[in-house]
PDB file of N, CA and C in Angstrom:
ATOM      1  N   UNK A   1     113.698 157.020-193.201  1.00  0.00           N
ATOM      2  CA  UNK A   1     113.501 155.789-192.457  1.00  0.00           C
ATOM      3  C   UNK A   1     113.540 156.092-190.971  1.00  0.00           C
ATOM      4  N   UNK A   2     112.521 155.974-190.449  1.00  0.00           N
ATOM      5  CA  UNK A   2     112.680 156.370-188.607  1.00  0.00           C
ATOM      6  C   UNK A   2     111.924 155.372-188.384  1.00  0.00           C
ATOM      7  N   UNK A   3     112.930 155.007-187.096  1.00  0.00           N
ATOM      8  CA  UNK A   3     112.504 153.748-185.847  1.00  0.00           C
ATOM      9  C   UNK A   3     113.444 154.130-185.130  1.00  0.00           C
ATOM     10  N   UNK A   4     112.628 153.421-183.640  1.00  0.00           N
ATOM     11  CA  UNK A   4     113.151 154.286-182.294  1.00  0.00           C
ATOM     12  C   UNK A   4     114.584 153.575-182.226  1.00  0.00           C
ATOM     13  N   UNK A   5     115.562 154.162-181.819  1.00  0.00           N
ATOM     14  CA  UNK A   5     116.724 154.018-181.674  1.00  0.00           C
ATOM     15  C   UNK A   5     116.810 153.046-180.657  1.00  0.00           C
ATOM     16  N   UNK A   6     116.175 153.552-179.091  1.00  0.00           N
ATOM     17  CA  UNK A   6     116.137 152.719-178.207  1.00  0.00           C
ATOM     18  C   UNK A   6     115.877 151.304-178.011  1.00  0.00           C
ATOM     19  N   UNK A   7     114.756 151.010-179.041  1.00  0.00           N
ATOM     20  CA  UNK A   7     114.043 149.714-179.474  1.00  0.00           C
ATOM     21  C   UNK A   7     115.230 149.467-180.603  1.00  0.00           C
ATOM     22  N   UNK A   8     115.888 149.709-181.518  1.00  0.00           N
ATOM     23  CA  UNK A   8     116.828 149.016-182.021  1.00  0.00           C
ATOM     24  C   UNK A   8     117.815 148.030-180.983  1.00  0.00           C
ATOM     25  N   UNK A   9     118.354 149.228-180.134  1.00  0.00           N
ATOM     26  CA  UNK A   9     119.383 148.803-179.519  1.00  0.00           C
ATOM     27  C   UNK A   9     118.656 147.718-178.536  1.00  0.00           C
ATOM     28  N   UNK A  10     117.267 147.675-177.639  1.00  0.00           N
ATOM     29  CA  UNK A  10     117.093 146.421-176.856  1.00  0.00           C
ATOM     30  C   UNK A  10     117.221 145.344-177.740  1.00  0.00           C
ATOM     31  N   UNK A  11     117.140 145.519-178.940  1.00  0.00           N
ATOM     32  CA  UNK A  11     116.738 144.552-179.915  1.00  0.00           C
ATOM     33  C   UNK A  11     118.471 144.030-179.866  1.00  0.00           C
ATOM     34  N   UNK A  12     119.027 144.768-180.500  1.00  0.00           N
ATOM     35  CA  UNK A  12     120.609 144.454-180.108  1.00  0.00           C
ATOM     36  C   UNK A  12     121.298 143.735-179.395  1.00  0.00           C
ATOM     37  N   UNK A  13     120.967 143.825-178.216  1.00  0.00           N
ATOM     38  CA  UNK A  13     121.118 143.713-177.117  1.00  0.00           C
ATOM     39  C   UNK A  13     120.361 142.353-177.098  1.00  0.00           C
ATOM     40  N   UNK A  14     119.446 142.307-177.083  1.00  0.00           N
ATOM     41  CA  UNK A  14     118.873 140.626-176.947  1.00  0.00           C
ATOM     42  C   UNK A  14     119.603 139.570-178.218  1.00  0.00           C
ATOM     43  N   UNK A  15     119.727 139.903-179.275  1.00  0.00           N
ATOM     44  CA  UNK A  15     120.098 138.752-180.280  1.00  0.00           C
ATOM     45  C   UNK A  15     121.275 138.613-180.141  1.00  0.00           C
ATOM     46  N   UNK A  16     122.499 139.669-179.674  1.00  0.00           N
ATOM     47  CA  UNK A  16     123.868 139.330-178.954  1.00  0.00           C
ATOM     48  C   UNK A  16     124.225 138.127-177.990  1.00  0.00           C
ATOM     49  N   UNK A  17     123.326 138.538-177.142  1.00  0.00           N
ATOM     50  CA  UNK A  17     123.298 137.689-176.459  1.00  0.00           C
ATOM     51  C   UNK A  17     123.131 135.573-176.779  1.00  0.00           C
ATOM     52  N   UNK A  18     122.601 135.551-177.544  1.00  0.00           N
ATOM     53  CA  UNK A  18     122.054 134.329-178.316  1.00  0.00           C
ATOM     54  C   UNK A  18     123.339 133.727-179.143  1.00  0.00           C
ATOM     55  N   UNK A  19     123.915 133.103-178.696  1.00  0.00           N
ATOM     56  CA  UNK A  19     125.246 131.904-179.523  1.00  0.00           C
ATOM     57  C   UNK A  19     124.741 131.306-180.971  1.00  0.00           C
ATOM     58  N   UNK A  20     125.732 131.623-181.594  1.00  0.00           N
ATOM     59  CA  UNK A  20     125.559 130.947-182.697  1.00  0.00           C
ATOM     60  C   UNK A  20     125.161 131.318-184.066  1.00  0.00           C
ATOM     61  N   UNK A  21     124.624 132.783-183.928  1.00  0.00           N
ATOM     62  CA  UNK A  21     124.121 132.966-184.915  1.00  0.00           C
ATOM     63  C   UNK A  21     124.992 134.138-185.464  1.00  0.00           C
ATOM     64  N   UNK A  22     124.302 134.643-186.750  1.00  0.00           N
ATOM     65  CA  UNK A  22     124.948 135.945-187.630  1.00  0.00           C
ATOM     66  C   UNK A  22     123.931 136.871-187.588  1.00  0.00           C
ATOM     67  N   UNK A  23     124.423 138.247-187.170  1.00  0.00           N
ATOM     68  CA  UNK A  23     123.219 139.328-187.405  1.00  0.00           C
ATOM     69  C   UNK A  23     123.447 140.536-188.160  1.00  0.00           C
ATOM     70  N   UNK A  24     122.598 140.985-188.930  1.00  0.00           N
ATOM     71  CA  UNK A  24     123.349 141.460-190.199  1.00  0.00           C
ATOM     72  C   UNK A  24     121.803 142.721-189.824  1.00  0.00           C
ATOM     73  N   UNK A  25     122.270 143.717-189.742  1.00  0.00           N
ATOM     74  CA  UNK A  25     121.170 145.036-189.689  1.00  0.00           C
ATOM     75  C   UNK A  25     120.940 145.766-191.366  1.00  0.00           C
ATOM     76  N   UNK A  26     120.200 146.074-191.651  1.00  0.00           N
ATOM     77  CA  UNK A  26     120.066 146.616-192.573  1.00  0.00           C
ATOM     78  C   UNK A  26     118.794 147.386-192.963  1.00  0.00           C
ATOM     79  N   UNK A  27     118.814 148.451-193.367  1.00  0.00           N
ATOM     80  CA  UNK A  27     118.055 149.681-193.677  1.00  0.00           C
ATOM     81  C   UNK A  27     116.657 148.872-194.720  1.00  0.00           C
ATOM     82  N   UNK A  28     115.434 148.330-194.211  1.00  0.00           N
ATOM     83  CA  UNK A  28     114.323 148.061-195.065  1.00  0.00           C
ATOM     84  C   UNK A  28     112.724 148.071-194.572  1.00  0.00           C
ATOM     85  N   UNK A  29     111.842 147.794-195.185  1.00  0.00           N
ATOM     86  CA  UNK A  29     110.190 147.822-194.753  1.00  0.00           C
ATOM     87  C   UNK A  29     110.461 149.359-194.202  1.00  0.00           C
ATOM     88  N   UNK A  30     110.572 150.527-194.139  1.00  0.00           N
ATOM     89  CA  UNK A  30     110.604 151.313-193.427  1.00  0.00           C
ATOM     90  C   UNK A  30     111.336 151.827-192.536  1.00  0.00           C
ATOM     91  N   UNK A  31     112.497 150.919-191.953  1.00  0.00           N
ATOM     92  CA  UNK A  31     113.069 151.066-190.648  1.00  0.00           C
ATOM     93  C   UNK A  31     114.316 150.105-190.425  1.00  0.00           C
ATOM     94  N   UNK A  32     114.586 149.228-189.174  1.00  0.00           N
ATOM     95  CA  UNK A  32     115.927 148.503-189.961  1.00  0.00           C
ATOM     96  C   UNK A  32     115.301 147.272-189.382  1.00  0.00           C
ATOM     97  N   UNK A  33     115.856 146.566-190.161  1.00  0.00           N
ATOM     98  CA  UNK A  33     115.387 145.027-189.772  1.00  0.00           C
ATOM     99  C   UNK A  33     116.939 144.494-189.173  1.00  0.00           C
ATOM    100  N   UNK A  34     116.903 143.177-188.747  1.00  0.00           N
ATOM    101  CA  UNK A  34     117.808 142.404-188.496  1.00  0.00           C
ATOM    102  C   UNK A  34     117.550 141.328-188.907  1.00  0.00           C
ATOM    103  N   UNK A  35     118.796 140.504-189.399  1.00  0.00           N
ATOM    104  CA  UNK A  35     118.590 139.529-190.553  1.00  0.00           C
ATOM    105  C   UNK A  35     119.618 138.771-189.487  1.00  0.00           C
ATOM    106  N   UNK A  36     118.928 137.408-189.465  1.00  0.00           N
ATOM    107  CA  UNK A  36     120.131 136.703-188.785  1.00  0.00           C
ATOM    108  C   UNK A  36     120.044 135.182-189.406  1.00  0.00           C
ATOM    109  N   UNK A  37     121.401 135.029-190.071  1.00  0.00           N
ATOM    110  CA  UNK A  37     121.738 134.164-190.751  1.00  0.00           C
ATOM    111  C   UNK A  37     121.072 134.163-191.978  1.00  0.00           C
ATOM    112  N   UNK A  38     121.437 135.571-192.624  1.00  0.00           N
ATOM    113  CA  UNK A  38     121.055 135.494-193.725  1.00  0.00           C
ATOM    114  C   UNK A  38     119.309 135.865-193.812  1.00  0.00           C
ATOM    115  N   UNK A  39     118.140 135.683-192.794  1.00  0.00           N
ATOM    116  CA  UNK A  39     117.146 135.900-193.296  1.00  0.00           C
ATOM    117  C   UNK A  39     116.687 137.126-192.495  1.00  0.00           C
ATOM    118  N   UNK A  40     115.354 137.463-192.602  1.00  0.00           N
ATOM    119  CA  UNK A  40     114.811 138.964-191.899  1.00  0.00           C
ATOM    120  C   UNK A  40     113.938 137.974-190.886  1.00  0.00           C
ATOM    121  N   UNK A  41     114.644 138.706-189.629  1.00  0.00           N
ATOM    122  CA  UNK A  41     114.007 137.954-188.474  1.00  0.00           C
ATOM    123  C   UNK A  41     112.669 138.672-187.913  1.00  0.00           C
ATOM    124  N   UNK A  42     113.138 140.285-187.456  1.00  0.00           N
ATOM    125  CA  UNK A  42     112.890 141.199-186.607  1.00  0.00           C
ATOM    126  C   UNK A  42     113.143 142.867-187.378  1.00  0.00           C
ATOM    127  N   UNK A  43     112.193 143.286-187.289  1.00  0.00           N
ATOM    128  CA  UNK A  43     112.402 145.185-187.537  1.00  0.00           C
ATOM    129  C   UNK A  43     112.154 145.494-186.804  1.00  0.00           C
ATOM    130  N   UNK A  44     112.595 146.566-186.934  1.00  0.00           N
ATOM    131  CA  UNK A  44     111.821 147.971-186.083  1.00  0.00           C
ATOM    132  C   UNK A  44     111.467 149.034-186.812  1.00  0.00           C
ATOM    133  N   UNK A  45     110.150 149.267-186.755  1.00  0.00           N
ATOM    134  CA  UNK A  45     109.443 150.430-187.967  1.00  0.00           C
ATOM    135  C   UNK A  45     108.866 151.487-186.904  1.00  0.00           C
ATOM    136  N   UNK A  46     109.267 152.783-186.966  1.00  0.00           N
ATOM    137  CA  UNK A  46     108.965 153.607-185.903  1.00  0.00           C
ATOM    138  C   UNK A  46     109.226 153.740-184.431  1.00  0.00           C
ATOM    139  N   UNK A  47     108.002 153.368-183.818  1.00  0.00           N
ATOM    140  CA  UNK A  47     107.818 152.330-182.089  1.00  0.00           C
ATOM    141  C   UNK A  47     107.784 151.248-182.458  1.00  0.00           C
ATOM    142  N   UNK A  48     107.409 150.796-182.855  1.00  0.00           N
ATOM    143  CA  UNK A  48     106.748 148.925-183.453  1.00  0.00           C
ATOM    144  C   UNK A  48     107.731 147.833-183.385  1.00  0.00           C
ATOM    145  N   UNK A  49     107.838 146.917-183.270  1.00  0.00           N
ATOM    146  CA  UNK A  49     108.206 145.452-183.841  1.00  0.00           C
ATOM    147  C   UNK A  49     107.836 145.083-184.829  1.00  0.00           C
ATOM    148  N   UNK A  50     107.858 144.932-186.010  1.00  0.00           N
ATOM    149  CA  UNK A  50     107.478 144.448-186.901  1.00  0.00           C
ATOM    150  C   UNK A  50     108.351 142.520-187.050  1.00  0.00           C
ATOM    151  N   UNK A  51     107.418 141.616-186.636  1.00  0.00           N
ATOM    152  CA  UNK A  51     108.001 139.999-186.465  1.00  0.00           C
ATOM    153  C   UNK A  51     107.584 139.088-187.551  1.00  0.00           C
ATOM    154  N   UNK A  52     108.703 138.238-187.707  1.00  0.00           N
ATOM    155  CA  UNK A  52     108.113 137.275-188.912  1.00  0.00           C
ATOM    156  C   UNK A  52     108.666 135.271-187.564  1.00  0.00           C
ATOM    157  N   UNK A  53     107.069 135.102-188.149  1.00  0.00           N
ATOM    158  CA  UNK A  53     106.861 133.595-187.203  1.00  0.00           C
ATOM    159  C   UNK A  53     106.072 132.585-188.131  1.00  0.00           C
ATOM    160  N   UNK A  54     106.583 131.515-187.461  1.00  0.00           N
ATOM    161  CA  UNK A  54     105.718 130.058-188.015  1.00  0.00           C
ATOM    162  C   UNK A  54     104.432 130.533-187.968  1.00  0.00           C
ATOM    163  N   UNK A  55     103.622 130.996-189.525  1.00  0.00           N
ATOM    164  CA  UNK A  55     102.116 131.038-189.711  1.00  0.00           C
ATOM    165  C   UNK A  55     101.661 130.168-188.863  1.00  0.00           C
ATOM    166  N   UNK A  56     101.946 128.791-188.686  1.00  0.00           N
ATOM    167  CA  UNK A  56     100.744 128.076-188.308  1.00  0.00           C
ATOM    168  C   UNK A  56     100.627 128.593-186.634  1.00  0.00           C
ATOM    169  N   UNK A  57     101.257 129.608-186.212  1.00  0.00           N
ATOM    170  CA  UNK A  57     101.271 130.110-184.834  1.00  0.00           C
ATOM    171  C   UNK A  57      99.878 131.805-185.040  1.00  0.00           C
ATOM    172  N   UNK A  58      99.706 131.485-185.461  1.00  0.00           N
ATOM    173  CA  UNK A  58      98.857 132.997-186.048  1.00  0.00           C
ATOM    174  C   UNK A  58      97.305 132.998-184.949  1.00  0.00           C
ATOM    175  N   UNK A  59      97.057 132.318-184.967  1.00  0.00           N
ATOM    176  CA  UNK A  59      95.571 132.147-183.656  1.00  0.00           C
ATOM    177  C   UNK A  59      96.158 132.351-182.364  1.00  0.00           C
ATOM    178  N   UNK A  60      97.299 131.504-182.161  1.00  0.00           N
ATOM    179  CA  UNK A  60      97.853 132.093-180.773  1.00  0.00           C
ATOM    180  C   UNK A  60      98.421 133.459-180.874  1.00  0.00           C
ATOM    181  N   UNK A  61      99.464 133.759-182.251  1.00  0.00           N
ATOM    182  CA  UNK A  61      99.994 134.998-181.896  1.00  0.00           C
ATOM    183  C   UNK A  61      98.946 136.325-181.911  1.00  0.00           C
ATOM    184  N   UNK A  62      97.833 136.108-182.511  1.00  0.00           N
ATOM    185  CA  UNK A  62      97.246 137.138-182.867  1.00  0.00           C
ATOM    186  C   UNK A  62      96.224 137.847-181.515  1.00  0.00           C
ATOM    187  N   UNK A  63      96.249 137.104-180.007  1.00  0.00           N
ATOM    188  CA  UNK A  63      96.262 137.040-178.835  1.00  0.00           C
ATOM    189  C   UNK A  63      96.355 137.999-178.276  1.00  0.00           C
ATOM    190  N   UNK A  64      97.789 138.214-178.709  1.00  0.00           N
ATOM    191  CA  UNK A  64      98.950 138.691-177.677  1.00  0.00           C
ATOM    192  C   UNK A  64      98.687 140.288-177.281  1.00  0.00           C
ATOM    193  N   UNK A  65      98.888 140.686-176.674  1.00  0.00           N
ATOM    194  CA  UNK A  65      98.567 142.119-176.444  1.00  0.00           C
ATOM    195  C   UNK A  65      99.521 143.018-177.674  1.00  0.00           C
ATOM    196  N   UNK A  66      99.216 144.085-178.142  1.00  0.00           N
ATOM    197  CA  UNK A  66      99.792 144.820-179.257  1.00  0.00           C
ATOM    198  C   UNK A  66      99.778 144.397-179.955  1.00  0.00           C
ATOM    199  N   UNK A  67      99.210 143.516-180.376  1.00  0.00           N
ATOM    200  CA  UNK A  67      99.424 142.569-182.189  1.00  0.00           C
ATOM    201  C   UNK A  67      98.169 143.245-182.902  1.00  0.00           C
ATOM    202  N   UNK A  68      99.258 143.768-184.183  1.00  0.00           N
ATOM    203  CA  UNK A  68      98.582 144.346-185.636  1.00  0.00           C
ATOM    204  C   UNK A  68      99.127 143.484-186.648  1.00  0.00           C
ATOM    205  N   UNK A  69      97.996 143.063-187.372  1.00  0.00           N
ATOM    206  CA  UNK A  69      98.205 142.451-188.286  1.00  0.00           C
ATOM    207  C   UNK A  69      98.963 142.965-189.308  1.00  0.00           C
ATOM    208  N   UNK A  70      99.878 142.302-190.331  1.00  0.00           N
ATOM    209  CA  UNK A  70     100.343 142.816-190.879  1.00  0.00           C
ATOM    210  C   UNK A  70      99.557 143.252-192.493  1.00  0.00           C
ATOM    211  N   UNK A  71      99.238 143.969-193.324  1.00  0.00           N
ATOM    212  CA  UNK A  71      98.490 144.474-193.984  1.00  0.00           C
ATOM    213  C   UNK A  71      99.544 144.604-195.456  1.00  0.00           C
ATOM    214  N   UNK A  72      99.597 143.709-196.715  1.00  0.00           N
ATOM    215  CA  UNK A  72      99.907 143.725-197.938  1.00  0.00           C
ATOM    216  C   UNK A  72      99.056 143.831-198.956  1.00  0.00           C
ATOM    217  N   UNK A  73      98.803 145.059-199.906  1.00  0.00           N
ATOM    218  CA  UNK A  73      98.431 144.860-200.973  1.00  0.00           C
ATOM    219  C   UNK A  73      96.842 144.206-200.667  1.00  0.00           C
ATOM    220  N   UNK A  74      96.624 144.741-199.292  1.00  0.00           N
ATOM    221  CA  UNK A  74      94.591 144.903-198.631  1.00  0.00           C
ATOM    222  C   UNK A  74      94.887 143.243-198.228  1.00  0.00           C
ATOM    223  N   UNK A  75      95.498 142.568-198.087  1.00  0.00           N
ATOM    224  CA  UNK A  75      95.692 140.951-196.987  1.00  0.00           C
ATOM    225  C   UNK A  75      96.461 140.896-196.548  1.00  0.00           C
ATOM    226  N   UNK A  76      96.004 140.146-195.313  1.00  0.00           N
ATOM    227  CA  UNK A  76      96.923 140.154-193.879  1.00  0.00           C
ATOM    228  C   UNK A  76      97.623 139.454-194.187  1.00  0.00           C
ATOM    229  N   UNK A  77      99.282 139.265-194.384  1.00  0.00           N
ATOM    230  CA  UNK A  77     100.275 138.303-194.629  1.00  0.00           C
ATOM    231  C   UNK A  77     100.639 137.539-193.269  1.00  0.00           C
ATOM    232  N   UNK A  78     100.264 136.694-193.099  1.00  0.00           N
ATOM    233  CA  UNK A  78     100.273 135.614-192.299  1.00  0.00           C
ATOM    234  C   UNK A  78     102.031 135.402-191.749  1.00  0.00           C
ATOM    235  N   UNK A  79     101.637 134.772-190.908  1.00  0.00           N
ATOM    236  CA  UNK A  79     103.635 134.856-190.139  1.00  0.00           C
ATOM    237  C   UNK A  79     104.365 136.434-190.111  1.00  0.00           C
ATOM    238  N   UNK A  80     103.789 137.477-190.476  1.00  0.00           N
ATOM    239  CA  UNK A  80     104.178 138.878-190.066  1.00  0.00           C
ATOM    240  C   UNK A  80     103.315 139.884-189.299  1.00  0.00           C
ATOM    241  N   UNK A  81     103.359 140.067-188.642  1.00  0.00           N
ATOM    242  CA  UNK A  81     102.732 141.346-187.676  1.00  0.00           C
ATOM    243  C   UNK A  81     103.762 142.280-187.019  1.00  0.00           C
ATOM    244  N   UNK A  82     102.804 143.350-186.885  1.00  0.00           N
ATOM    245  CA  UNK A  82     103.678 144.498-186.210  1.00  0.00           C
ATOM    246  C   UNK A  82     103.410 144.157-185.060  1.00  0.00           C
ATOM    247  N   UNK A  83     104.116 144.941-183.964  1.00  0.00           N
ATOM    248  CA  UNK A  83     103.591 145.218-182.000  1.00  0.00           C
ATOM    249  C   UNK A  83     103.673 146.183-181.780  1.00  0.00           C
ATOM    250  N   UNK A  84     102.768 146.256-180.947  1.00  0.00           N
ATOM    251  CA  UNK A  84     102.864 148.019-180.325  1.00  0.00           C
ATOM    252  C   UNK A  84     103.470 147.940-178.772  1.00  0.00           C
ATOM    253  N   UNK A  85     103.875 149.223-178.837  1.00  0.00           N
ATOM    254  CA  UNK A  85     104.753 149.311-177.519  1.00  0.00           C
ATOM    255  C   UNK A  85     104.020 148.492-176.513  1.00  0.00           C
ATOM    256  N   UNK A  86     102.775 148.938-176.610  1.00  0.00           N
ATOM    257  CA  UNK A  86     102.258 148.068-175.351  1.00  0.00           C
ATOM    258  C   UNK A  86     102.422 146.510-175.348  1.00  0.00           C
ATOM    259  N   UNK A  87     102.460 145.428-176.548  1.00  0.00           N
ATOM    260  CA  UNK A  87     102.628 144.683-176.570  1.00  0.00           C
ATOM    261  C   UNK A  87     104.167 143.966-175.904  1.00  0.00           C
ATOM    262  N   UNK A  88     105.121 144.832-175.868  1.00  0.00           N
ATOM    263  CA  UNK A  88     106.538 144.819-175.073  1.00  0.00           C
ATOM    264  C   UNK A  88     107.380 145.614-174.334  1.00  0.00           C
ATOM    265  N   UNK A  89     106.735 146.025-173.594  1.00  0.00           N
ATOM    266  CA  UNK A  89     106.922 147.201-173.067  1.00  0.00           C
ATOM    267  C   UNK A  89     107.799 146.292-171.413  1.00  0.00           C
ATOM    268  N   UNK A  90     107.085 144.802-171.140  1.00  0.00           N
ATOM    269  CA  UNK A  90     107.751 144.805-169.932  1.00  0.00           C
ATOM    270  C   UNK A  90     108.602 143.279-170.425  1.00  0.00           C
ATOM    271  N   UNK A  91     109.654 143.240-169.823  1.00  0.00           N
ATOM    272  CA  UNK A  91     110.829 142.585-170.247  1.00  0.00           C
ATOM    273  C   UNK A  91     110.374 140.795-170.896  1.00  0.00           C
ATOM    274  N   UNK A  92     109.514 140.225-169.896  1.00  0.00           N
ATOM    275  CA  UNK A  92     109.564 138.951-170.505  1.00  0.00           C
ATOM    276  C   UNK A  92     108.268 138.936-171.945  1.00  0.00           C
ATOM    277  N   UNK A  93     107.492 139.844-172.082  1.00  0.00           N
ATOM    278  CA  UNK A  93     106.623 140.094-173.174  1.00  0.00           C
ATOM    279  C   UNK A  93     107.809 140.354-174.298  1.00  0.00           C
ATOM    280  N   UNK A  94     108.819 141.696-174.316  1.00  0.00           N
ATOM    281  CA  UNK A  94     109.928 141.615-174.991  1.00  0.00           C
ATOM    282  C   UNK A  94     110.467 140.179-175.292  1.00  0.00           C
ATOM    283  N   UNK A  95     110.936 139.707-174.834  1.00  0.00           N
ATOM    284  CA  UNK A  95     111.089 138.220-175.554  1.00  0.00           C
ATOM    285  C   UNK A  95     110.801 136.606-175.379  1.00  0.00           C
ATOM    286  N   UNK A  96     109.398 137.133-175.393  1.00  0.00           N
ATOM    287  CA  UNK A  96     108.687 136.549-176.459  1.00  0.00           C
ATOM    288  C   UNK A  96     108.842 137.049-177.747  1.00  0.00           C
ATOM    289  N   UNK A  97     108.728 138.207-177.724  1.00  0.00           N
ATOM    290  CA  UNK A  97     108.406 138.670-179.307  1.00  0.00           C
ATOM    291  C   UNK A  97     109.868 138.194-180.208  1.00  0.00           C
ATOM    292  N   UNK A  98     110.848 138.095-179.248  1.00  0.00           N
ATOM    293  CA  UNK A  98     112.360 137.931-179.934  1.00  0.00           C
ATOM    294  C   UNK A  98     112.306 136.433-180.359  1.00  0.00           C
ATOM    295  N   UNK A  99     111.697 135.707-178.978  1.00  0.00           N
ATOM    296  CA  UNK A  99     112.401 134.276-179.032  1.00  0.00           C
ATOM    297  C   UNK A  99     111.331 133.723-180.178  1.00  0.00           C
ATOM    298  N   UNK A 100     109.971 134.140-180.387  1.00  0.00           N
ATOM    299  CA  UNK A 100     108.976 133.888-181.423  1.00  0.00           C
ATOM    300  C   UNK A 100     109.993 133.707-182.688  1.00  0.00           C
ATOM    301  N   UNK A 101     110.547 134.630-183.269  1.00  0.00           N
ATOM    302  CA  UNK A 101     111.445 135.318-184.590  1.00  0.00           C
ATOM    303  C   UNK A 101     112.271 134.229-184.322  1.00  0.00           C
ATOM    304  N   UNK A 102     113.166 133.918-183.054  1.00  0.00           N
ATOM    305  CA  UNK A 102     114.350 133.325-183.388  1.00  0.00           C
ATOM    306  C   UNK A 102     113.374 131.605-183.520  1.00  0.00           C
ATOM    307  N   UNK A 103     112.735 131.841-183.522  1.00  0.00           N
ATOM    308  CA  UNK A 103     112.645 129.904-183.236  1.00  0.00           C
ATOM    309  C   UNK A 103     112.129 129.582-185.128  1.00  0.00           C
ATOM    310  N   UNK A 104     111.713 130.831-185.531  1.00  0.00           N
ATOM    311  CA  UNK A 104     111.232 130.603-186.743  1.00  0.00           C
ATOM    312  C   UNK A 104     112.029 130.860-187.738  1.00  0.00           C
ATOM    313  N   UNK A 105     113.190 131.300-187.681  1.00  0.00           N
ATOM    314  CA  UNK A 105     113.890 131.595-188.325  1.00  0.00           C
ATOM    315  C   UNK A 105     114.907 130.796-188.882  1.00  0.00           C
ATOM    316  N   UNK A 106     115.427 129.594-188.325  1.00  0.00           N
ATOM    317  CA  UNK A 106     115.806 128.361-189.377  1.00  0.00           C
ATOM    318  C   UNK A 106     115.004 127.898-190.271  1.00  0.00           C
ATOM    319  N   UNK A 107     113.587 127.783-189.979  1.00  0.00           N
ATOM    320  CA  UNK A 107     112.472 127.287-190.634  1.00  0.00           C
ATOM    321  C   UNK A 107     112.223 128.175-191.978  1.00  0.00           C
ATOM    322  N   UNK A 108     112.743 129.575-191.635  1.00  0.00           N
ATOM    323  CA  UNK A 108     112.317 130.646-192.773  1.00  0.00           C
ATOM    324  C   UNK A 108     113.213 130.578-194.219  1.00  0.00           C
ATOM    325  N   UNK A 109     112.313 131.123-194.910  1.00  0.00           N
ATOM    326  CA  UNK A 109     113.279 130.975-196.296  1.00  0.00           C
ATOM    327  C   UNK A 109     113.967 132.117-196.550  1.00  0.00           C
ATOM    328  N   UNK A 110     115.078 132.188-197.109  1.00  0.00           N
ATOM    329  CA  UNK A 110     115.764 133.265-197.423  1.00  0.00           C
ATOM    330  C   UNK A 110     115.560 133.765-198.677  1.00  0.00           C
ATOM    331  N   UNK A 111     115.761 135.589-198.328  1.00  0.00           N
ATOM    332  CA  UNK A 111     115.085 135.989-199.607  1.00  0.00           C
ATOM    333  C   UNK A 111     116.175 136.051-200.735  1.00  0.00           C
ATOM    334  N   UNK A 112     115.415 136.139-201.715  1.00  0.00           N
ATOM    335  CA  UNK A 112     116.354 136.413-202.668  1.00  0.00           C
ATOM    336  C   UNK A 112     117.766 137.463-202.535  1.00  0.00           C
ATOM    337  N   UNK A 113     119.085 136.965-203.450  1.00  0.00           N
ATOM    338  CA  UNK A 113     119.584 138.180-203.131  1.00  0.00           C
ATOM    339  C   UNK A 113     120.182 138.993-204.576  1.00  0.00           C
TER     340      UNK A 113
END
């Protein structure tokens, strides 16, 4: 499982910051995700972001600079995409990509456990 360490920890570092919630890291998709309150908000797979958002945001998110679609079983699963460094590379692009995850993430369903 490799993802950049560094990009974990900004990642860290930003959802700390945020009151209220639970963040629970754990080893999956490749790399580690962060689960907060119970669901998978945010990974990190390699360099990448890998984000889960309100589908019906998918025309705007798919915009954004660094956005790869996310690719299941040959279809794009809607409300997940990866980013590429370039897509967050400078601080307020970084979160966006966070605050995207956190706003969708009450809305999200939790996976099985």
């Amino acid at each position: 499982m490799a993802y950049n360490i560094e990009l974990a920890d900004r990642v860290r570092e930003s959802l700390s910051l945020v009151p209220d919630i639970r963040i629970e890291e754990k080893k999956m998709f490749s790399g580690l995700s962060f689960l907060v309150n119970d669901k998978m908000c945010i990974n990190i797979s390699h360099d990448n972001l890998m984000c889960r958002y309100n589908p019906d945001l998918e025309d705007e998110v798919s915009e954004k600079k660094g956005f790869l679609p996310m690719i299941m079983k040959g279809k794009q699963l809607k409300g997940y995409c990866y980013v590429e460094p370039t897509g967050f590379q400078k601080p307020d692009d970084f979160e966006y990509w966070i605050k995207l995850c956190l706003d969708y993430n009450p809305m999200a369903k939790s996976s099985k456990k």
